[in-house]
C-alpha atoms as a PDB file:
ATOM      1  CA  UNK A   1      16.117 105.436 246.448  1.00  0.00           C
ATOM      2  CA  UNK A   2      18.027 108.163 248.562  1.00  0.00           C
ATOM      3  CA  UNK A   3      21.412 105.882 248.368  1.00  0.00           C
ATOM      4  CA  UNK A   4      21.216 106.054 244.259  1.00  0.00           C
ATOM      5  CA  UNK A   5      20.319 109.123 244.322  1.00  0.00           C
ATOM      6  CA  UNK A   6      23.442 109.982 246.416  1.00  0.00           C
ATOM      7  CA  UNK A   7      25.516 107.837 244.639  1.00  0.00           C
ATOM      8  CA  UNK A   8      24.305 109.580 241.219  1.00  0.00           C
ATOM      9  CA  UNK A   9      25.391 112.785 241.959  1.00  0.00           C
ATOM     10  CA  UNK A  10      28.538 111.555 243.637  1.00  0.00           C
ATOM     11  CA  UNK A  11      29.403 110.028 239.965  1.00  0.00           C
ATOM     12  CA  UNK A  12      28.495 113.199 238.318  1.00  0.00           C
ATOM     13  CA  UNK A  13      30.883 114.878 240.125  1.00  0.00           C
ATOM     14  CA  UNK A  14      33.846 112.681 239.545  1.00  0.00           C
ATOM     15  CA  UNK A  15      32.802 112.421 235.901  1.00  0.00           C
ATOM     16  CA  UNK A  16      33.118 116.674 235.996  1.00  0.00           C
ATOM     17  CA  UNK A  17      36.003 116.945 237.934  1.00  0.00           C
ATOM     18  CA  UNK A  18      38.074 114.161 236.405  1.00  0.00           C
ATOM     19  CA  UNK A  19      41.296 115.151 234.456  1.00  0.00           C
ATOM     20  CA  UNK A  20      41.758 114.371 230.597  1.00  0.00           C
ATOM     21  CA  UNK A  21      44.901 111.983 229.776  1.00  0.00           C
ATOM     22  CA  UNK A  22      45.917 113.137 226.736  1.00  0.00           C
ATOM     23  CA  UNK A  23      46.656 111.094 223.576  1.00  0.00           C
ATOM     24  CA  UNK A  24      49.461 113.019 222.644  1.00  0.00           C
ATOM     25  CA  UNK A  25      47.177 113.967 218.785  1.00  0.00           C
ATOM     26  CA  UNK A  26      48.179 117.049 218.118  1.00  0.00           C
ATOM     27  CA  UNK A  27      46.560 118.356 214.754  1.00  0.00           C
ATOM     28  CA  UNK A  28      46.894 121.359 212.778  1.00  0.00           C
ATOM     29  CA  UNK A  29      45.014 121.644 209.384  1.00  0.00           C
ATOM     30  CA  UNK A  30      47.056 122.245 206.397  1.00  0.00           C
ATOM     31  CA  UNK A  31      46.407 122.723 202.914  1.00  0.00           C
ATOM     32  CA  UNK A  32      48.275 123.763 199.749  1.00  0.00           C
ATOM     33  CA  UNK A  33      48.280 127.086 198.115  1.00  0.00           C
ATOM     34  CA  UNK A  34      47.131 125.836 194.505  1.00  0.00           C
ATOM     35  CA  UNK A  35      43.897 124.146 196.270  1.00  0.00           C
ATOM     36  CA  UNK A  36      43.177 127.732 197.374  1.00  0.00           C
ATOM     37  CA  UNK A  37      43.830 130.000 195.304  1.00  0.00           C
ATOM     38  CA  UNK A  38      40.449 131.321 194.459  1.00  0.00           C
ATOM     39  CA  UNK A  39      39.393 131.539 197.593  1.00  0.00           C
ATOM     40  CA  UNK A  40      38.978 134.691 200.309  1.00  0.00           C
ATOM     41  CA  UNK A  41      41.304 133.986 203.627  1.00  0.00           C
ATOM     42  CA  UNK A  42      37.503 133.914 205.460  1.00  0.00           C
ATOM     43  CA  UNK A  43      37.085 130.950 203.628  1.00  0.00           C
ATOM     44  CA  UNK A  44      40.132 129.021 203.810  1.00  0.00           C
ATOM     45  CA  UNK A  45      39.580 129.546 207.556  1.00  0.00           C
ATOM     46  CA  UNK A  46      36.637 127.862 207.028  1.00  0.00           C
ATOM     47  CA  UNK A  47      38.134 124.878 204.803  1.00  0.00           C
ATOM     48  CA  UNK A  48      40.831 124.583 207.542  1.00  0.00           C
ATOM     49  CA  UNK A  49      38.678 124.594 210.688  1.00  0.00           C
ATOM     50  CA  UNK A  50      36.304 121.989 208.750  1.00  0.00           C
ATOM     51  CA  UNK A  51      39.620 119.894 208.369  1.00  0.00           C
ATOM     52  CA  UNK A  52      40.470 120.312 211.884  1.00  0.00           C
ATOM     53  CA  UNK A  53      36.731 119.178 213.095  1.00  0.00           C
ATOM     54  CA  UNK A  54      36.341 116.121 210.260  1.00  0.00           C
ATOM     55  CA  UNK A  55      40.129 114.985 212.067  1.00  0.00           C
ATOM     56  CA  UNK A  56      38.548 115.270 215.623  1.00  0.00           C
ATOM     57  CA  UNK A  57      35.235 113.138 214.645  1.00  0.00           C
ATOM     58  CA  UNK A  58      37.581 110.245 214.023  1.00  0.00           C
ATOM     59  CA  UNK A  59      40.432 110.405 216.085  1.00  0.00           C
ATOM     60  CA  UNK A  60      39.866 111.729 220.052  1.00  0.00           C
ATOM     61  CA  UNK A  61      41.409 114.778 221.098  1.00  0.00           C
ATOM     62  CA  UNK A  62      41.171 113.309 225.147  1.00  0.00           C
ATOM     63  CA  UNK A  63      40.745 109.478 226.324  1.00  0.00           C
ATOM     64  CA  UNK A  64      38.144 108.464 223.770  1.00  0.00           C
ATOM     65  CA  UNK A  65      36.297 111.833 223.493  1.00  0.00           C
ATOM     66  CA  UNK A  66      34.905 113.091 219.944  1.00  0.00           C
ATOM     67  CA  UNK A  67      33.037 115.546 218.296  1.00  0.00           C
ATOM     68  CA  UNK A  68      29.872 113.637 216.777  1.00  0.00           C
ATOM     69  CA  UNK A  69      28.445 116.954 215.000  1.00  0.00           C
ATOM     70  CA  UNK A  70      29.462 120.565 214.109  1.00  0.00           C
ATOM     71  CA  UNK A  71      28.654 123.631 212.585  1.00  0.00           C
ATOM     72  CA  UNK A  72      30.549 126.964 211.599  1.00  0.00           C
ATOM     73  CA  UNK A  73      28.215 130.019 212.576  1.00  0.00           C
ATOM     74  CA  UNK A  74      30.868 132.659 211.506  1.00  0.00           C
ATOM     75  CA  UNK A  75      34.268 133.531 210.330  1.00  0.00           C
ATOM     76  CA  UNK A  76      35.476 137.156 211.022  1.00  0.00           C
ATOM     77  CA  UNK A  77      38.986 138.437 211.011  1.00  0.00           C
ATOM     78  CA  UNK A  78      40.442 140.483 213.038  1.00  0.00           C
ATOM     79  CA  UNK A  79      41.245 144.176 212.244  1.00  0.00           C
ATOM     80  CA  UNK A  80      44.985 144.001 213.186  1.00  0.00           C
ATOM     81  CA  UNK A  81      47.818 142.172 212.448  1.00  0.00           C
ATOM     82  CA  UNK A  82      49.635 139.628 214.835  1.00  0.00           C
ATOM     83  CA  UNK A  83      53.357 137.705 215.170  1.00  0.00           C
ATOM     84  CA  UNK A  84      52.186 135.174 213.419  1.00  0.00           C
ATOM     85  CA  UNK A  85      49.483 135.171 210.517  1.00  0.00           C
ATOM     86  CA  UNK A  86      46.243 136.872 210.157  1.00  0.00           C
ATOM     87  CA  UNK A  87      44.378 135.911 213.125  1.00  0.00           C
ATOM     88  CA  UNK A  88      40.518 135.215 213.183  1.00  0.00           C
ATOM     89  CA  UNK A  89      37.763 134.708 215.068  1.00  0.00           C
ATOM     90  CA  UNK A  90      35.487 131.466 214.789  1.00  0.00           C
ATOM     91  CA  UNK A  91      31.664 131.050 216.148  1.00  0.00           C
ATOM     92  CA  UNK A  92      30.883 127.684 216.307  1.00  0.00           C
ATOM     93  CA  UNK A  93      27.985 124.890 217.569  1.00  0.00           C
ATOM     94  CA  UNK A  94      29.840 121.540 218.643  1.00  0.00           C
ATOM     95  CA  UNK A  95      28.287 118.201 219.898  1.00  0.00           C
ATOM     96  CA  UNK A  96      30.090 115.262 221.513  1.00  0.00           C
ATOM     97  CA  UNK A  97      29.112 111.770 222.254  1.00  0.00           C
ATOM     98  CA  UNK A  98      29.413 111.925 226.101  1.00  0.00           C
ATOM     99  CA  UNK A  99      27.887 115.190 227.919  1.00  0.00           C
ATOM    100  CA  UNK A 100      31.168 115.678 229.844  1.00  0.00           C
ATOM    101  CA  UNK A 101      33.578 116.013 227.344  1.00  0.00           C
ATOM    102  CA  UNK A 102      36.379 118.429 226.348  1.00  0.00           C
ATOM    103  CA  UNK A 103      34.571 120.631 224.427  1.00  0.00           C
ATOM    104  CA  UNK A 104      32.685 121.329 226.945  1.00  0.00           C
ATOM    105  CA  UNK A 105      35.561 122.483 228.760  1.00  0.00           C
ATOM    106  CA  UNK A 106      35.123 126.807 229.153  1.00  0.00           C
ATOM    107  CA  UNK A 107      31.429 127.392 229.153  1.00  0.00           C
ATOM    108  CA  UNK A 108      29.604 127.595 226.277  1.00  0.00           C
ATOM    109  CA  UNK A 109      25.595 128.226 225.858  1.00  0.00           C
ATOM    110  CA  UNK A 110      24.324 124.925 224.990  1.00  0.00           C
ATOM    111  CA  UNK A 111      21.460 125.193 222.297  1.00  0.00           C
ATOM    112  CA  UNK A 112      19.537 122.265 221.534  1.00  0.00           C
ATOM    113  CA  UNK A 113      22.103 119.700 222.768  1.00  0.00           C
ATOM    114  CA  UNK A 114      25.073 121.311 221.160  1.00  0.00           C
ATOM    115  CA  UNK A 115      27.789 123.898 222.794  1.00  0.00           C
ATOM    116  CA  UNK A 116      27.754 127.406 221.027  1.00  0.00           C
ATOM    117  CA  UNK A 117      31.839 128.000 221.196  1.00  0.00           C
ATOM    118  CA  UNK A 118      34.632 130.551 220.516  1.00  0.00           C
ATOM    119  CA  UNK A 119      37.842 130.405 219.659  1.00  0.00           C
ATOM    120  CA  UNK A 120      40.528 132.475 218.166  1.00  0.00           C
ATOM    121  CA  UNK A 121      42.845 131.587 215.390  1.00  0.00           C
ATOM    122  CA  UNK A 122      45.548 132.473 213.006  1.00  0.00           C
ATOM    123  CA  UNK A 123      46.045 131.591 209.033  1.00  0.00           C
ATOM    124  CA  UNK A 124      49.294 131.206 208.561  1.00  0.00           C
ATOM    125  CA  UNK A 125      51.351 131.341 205.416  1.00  0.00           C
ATOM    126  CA  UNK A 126      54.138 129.344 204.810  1.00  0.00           C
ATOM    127  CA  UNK A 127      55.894 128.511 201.667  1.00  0.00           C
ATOM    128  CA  UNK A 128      53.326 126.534 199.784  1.00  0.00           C
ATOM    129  CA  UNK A 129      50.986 126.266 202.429  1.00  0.00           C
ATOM    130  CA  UNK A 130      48.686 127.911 204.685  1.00  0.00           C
ATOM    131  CA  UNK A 131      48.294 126.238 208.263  1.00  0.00           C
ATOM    132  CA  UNK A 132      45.865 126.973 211.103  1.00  0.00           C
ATOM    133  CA  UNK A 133      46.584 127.684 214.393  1.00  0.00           C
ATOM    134  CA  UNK A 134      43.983 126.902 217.098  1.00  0.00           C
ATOM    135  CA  UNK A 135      45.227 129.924 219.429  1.00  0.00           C
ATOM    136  CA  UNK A 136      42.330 129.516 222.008  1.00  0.00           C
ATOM    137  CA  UNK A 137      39.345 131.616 223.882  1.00  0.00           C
ATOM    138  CA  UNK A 138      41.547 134.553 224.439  1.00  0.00           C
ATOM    139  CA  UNK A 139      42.290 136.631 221.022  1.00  0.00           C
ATOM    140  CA  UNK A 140      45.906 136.751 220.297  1.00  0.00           C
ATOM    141  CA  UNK A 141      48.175 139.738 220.584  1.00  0.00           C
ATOM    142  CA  UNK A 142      48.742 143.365 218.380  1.00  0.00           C
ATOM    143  CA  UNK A 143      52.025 142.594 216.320  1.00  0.00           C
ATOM    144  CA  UNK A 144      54.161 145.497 217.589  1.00  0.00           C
END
């Protein structure tokens, strides 16, 4: 009993400290002006981050991690301009198939089996498009 026990936490170690190979996916949500035209930049955030999440249900972001559920709490922007877009701020609740997983990766409170999460990003207007850039935990810099 001791000896499983030992070898138990020994394999929740590795499984914590392992590193993530990645798959060399690299997404960024697009869609076209026309499709959003009626809509407030808040919510084409949202339609863009939903894109991003739907893509990384299906397709793993690490080895063969996923997201298996998510939800958007909130969508604020930020009160100042940046290099590159508008940049925003996104609340979210993510859950993945395996407890160790990417998304994981940072902290997060986890609430009822799900990772509350928060990450900064930037709408970004280009010809006939807006894109979204994932920019990270750390809120992006003042345009000077």
């Amino acid at each position: 009993m001791v000896l499983f026990a030992v070898l138990s936490l020994l394999a929740i170690v590795f499984l914590k400290t392992q590193v993530y190979k990645s798959v060399d996916d690299y997404y960024e949500a697009t869609i076209s002006l026309n499709e959003v035209a009626e809509l407030s930049n808040t919510e084409i955030v949202e339609k863009l981050l939903t894109m991003y999440m739907e893509h990384y249900k299906h397709k793993p972001i690490f080895n063969d991690q996923r997201i298996k559920y998510y939800t958007i709490i909130k969508v604020s922007e930020l009160k100042y301009a940046v290099a590159d877009g508008t940049a925003f701020m996104v609340e979210y609740l993510i859950q993945q198939h395996f407890w160790n997983e990417y998304w994981e990766v940072g902290g997060g409170k986890a609430i009822d089996g799900m990772v509350e999460k928060l990450v900064f990003v930037s709408l970004i207007k280009e010809k006939d498009q807006f894109r979204l850039k994932i920019n990270g935990t750390i809120p992006p810099e003042p345009k000077t």
